[in-house]
Structures are given as C-alpha cells and as structure tokens.
PDB file of N, CA and C in Angstrom:
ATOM      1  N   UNK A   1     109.208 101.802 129.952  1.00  0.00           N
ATOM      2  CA  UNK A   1     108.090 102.297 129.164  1.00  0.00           C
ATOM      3  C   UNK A   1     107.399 101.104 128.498  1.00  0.00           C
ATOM      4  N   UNK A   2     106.394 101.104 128.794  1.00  0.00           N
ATOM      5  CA  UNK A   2     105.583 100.070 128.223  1.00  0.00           C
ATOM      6  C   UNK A   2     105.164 100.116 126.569  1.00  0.00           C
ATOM      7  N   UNK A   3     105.147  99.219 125.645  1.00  0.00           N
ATOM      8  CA  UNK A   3     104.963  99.065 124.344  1.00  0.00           C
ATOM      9  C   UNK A   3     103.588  99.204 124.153  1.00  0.00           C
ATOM     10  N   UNK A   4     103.157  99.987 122.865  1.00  0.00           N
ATOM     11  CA  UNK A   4     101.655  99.825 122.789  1.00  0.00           C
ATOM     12  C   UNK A   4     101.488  98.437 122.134  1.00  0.00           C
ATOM     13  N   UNK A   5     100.347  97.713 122.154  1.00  0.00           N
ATOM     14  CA  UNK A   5      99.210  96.864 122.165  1.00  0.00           C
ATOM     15  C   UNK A   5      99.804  96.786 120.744  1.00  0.00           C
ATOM     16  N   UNK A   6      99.963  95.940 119.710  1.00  0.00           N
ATOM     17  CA  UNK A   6      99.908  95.727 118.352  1.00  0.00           C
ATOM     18  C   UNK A   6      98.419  96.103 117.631  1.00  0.00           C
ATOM     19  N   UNK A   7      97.844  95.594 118.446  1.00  0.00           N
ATOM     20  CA  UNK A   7      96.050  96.117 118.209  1.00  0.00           C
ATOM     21  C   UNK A   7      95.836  97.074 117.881  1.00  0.00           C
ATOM     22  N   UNK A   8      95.876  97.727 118.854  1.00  0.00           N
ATOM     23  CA  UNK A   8      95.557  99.255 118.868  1.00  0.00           C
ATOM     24  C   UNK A   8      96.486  99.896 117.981  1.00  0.00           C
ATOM     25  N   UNK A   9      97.394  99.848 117.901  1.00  0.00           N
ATOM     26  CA  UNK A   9      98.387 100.328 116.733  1.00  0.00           C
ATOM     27  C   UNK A   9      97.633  99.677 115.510  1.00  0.00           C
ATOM     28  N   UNK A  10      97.704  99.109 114.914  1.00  0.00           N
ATOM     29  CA  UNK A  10      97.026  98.351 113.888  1.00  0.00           C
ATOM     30  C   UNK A  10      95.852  99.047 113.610  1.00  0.00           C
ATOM     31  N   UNK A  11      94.684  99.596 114.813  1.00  0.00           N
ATOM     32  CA  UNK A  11      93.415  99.786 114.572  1.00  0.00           C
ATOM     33  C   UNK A  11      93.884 101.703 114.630  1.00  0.00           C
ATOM     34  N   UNK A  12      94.777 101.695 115.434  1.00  0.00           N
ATOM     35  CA  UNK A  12      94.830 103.697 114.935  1.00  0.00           C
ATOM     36  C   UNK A  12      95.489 103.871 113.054  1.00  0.00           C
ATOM     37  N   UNK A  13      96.405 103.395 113.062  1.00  0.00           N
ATOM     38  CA  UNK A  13      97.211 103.242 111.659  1.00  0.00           C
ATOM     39  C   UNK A  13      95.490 102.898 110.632  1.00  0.00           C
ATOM     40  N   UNK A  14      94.921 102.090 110.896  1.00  0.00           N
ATOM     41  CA  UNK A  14      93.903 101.409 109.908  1.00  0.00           C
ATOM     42  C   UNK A  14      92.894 102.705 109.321  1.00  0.00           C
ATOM     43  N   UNK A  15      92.858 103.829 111.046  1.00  0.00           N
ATOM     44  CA  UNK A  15      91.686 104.772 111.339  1.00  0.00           C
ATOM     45  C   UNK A  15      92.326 106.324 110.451  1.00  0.00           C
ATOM     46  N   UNK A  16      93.752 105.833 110.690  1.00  0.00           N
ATOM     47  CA  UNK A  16      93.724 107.301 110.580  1.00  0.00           C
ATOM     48  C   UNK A  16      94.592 107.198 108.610  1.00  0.00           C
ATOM     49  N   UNK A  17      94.352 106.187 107.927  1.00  0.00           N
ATOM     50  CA  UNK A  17      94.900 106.253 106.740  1.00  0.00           C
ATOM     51  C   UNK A  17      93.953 105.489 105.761  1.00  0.00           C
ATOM     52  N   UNK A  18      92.149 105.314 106.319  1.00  0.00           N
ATOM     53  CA  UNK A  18      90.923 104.785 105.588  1.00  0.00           C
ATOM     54  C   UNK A  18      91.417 103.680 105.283  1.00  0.00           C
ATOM     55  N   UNK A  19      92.253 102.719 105.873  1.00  0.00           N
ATOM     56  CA  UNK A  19      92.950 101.506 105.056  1.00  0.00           C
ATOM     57  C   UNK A  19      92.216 100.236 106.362  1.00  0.00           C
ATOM     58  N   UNK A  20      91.779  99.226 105.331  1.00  0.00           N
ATOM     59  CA  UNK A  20      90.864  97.970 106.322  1.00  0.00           C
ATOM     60  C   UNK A  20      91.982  97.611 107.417  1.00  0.00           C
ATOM     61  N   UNK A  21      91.522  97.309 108.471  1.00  0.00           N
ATOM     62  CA  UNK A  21      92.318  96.807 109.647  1.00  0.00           C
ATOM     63  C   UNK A  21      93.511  95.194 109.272  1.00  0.00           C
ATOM     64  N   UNK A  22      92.854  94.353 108.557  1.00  0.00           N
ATOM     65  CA  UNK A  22      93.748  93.477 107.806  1.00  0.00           C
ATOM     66  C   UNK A  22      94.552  93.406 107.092  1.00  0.00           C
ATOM     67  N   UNK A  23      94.851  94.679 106.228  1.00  0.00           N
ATOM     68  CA  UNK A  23      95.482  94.997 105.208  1.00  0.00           C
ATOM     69  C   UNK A  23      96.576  95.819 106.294  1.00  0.00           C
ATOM     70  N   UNK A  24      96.435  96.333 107.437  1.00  0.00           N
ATOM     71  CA  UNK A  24      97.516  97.046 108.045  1.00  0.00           C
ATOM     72  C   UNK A  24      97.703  96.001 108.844  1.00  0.00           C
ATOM     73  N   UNK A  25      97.442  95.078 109.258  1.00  0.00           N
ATOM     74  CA  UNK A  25      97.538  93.974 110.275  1.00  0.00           C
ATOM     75  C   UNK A  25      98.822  93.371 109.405  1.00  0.00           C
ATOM     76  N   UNK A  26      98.699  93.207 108.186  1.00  0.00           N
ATOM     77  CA  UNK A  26      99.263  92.412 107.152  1.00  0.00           C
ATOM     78  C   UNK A  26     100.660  92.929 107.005  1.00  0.00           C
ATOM     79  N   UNK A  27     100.453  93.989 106.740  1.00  0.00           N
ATOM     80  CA  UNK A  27     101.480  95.164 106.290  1.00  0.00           C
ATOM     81  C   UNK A  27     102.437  95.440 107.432  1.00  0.00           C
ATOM     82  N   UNK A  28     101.661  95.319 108.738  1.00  0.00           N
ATOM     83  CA  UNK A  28     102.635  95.619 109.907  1.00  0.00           C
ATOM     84  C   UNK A  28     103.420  94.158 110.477  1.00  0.00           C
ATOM     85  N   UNK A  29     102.830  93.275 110.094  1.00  0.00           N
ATOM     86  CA  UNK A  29     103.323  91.610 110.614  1.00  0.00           C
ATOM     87  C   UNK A  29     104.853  91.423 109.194  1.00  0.00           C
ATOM     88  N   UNK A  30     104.655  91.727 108.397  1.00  0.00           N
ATOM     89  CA  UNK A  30     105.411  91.806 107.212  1.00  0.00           C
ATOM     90  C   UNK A  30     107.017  92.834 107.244  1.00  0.00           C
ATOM     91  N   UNK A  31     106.527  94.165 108.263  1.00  0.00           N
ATOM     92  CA  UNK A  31     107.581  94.677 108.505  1.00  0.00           C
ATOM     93  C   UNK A  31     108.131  94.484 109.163  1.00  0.00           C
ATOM     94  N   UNK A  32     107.400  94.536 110.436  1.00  0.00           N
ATOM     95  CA  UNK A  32     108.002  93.519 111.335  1.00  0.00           C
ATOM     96  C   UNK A  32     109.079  92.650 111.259  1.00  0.00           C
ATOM     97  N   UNK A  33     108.547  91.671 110.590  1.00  0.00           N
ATOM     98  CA  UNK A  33     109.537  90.701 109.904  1.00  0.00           C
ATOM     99  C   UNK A  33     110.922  91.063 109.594  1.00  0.00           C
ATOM    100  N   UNK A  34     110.634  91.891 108.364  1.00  0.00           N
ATOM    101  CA  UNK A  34     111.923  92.952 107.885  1.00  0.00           C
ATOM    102  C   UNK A  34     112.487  93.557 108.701  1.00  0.00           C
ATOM    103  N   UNK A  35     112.398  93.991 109.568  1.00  0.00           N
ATOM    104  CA  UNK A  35     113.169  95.044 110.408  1.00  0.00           C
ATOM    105  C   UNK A  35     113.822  94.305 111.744  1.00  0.00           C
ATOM    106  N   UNK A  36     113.190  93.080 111.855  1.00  0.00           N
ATOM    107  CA  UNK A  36     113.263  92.246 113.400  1.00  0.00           C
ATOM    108  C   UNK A  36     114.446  91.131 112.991  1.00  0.00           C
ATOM    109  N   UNK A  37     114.438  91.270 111.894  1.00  0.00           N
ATOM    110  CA  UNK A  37     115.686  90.070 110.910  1.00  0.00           C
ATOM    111  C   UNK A  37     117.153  90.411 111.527  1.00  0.00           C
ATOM    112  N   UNK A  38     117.749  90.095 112.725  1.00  0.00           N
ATOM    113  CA  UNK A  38     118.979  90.030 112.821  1.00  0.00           C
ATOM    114  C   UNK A  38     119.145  91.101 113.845  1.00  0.00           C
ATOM    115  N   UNK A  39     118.024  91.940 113.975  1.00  0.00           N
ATOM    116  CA  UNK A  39     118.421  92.871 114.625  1.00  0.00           C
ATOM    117  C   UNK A  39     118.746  92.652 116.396  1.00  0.00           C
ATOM    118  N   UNK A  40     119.458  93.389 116.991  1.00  0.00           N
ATOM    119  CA  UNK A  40     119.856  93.330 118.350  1.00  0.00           C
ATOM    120  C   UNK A  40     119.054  93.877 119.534  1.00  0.00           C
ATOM    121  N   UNK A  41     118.655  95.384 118.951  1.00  0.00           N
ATOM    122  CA  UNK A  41     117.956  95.732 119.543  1.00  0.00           C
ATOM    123  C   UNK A  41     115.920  95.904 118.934  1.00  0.00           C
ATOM    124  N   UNK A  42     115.788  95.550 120.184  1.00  0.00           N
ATOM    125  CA  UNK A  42     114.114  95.986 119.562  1.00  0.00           C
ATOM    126  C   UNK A  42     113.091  97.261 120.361  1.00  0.00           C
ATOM    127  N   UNK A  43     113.546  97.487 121.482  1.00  0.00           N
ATOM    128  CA  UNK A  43     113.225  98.763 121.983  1.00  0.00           C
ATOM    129  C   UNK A  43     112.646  99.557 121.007  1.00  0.00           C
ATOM    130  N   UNK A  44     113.116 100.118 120.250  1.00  0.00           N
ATOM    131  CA  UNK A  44     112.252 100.956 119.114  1.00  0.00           C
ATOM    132  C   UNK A  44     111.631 100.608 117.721  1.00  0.00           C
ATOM    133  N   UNK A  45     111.516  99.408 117.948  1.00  0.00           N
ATOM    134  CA  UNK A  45     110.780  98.630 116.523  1.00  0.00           C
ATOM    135  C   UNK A  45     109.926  99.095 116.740  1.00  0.00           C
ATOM    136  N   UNK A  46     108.606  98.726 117.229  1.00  0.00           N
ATOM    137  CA  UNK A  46     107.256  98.938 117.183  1.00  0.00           C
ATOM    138  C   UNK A  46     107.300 100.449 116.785  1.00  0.00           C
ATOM    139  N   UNK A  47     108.359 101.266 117.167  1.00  0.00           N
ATOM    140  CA  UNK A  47     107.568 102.777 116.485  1.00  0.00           C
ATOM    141  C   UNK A  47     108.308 103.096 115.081  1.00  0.00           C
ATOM    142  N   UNK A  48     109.344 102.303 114.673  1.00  0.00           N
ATOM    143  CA  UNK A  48     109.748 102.302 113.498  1.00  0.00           C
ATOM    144  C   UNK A  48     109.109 101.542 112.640  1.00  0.00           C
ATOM    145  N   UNK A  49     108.494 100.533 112.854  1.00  0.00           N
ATOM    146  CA  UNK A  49     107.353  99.749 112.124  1.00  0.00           C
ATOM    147  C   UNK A  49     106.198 100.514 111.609  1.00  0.00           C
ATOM    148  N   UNK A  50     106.120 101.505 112.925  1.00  0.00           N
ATOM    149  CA  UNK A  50     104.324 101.958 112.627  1.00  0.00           C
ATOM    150  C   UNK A  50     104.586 102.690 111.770  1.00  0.00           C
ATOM    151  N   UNK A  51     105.835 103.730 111.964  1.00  0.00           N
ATOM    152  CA  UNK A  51     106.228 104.770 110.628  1.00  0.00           C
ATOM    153  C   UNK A  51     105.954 104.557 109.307  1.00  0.00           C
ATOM    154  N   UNK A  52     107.057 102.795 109.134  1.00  0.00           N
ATOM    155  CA  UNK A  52     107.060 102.468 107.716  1.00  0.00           C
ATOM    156  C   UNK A  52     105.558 102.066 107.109  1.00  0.00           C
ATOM    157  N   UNK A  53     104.608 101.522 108.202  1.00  0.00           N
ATOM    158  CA  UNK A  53     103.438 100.959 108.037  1.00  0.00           C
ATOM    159  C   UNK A  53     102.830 102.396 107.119  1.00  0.00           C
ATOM    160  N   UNK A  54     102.594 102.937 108.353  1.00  0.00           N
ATOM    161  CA  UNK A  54     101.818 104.656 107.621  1.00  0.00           C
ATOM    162  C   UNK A  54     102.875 105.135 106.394  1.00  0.00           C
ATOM    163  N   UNK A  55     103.858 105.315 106.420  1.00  0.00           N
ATOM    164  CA  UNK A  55     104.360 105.940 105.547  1.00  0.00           C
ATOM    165  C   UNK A  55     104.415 105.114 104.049  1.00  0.00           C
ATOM    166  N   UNK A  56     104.058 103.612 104.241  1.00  0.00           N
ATOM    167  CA  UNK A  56     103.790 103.226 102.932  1.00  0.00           C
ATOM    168  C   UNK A  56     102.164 103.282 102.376  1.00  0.00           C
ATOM    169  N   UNK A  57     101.079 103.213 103.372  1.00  0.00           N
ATOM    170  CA  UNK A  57      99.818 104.034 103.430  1.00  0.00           C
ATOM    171  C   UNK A  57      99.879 104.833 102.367  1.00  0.00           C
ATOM    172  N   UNK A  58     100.542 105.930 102.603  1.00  0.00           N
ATOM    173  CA  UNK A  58     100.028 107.176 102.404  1.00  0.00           C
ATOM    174  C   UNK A  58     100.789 107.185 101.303  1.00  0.00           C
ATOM    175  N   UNK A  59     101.841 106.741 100.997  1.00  0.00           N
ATOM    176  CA  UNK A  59     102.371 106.319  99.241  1.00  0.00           C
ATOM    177  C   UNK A  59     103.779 107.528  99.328  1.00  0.00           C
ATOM    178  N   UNK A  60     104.370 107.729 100.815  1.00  0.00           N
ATOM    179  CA  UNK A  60     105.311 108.449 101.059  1.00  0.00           C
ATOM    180  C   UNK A  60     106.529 108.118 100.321  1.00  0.00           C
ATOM    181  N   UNK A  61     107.065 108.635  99.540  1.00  0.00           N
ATOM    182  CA  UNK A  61     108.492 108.285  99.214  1.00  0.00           C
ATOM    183  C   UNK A  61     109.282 108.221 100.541  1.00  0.00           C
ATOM    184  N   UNK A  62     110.344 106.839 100.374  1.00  0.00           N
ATOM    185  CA  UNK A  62     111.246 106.582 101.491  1.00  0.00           C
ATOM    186  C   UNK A  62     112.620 106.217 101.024  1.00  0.00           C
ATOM    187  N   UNK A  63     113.768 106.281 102.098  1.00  0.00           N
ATOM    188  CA  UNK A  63     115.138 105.538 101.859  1.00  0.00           C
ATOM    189  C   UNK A  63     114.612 104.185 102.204  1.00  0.00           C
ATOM    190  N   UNK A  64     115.505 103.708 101.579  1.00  0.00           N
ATOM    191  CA  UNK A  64     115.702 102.221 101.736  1.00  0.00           C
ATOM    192  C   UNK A  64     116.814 102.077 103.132  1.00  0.00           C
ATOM    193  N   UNK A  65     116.319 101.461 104.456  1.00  0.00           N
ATOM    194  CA  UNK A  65     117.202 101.246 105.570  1.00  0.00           C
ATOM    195  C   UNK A  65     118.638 101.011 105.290  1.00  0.00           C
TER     196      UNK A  65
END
C-alpha cells in the first residue's frame, strides 16, 4: 500500500481544520519527530501522525502515548 504524499496530507489536514498550510506543515514535521524517535516500525506513522496533527487542531483532549 502506498503512503500518501506528506503534501497532500498537510494540505487536506490544513483544509479541513481552517488552519494555514505552514502551521500544519510545522505541526506534522514536529510529530513526526516524536513518534519516529526509536521507533521500529513505521508502516503506520503517517496515519498516526495525521490523527495527532488534527486532533491537536481541533483542541481534542488526548492520552499521552
């Protein structure tokens, strides 16, 4: 299965939460980070990223990983 585009993720996340494309560019390069730290597998980063991305958007209460 092919990974989506960081782009396009970046520019749907940006579209669908009124938030500037840089500020989610920012936000998603940042989690990234966090979540890619040590980890083994990455197969499902990019859609656990986009989650935390939107879900801090939208001012969702979360667990801490």
């Amino acid at each position: 299965m092919a990974q989506p585009n960081v782009e396009d993720v970046v520019k749907a996340i940006a579209a669908d939460t009124n938030t500037p494309a840089e500020t989610v560019s920012k936000m998603y390069a940042d989690t990234w980070a966090e979540y890619s730290d040590g980890a083994r597998v990455l197969d499902y980063l990019t859609v656990l990223v986009t989650k935390r991305v939107r879900e801090n958007l939208r001012g969702v209460p979360r667990d801490k990983h």
